[in-house]
Protein backbone atom coordinates (compact mmCIF):
# COMPACT_ATOMS: atom_id res chain seq x y z
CA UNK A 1 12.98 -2.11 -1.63
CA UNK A 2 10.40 0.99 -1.17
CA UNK A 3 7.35 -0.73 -0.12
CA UNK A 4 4.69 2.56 -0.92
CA UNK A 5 1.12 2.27 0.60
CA UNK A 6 0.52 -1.35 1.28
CA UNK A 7 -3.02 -2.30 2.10
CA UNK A 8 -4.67 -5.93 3.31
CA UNK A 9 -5.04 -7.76 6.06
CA UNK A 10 -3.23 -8.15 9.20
CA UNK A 11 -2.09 -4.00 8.71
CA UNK A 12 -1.27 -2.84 12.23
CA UNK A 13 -0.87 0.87 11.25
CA UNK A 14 -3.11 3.09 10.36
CA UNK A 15 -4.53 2.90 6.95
CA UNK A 16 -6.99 4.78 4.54
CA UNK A 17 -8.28 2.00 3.38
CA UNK A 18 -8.87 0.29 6.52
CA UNK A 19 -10.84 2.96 7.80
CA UNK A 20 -12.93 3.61 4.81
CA UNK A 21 -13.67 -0.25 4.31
CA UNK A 22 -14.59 0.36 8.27
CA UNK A 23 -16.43 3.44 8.10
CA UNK A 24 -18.45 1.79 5.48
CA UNK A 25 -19.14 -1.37 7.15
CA UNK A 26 -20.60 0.59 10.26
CA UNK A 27 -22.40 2.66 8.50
CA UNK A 28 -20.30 5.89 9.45
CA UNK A 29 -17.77 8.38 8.38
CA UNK A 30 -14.51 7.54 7.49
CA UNK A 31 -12.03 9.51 9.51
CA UNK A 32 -8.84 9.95 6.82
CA UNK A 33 -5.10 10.73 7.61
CA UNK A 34 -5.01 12.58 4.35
CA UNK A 35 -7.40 14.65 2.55
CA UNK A 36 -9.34 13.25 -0.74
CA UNK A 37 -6.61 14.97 -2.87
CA UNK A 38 -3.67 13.36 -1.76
CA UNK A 39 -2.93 11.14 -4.24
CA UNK A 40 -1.65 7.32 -3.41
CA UNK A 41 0.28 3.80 -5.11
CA UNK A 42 -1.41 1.19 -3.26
CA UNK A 43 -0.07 -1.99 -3.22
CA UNK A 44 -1.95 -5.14 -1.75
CA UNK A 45 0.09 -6.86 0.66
CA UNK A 46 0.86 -9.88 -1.46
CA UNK A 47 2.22 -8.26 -4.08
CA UNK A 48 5.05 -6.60 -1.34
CA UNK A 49 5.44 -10.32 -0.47
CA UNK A 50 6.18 -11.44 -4.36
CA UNK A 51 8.52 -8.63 -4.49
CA UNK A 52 10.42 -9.04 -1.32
CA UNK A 53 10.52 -13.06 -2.30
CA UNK A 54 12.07 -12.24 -5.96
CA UNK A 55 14.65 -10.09 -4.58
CA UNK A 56 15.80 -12.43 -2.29
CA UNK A 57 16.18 -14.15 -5.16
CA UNK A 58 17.16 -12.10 -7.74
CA UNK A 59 20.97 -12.40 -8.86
CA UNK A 60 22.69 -8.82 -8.52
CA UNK A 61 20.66 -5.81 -9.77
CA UNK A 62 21.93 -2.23 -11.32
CA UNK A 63 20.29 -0.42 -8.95
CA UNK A 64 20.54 0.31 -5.01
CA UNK A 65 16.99 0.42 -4.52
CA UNK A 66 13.57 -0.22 -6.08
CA UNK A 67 10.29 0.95 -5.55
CA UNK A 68 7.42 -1.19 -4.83
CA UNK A 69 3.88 0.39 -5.36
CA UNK A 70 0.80 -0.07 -7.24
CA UNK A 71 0.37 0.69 -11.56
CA UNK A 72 -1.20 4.40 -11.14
CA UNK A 73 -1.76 7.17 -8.69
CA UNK A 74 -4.84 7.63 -7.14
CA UNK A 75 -6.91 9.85 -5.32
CA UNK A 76 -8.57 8.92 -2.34
């Protein structure tokens, strides 16, 4: 599995939204790894959980690897 930009608690690298939910929280400016144009498939962390469960489970698929991101693309 691809696990694209997972997001939620417990995160120990650095994250956009982490430090925007921080920023906001203290009342300052959110310092970003990527500009406001980069565009993003967040996933919450359960949802890469449910995935990683249900291919452990999964009988044999067609394909060597999937991708596990969020419906749309974002900007930040």
């Amino acid at each position: 599995l691809r696990i694209m930009q997972a997001y939620g608690p417990f995160r120990q690298t650095k994250c956009n939204i982490r430090a925007m939910v921080y920023a906001a929280a203290s009342r300052e400016r959110a310092t970003l790894i990527h500009g406001p144009e980069a565009r993003f498939q967040h996933v919450y962390v359960d949802d890469v959980v449910d995935a990683l469960i249900a291919a452990l489970f999964s009988e044999p698929l067609a394909r060597k690897a999937y991708n596990v991101s969020g419906p749309t693309s974002l900007p930040l």
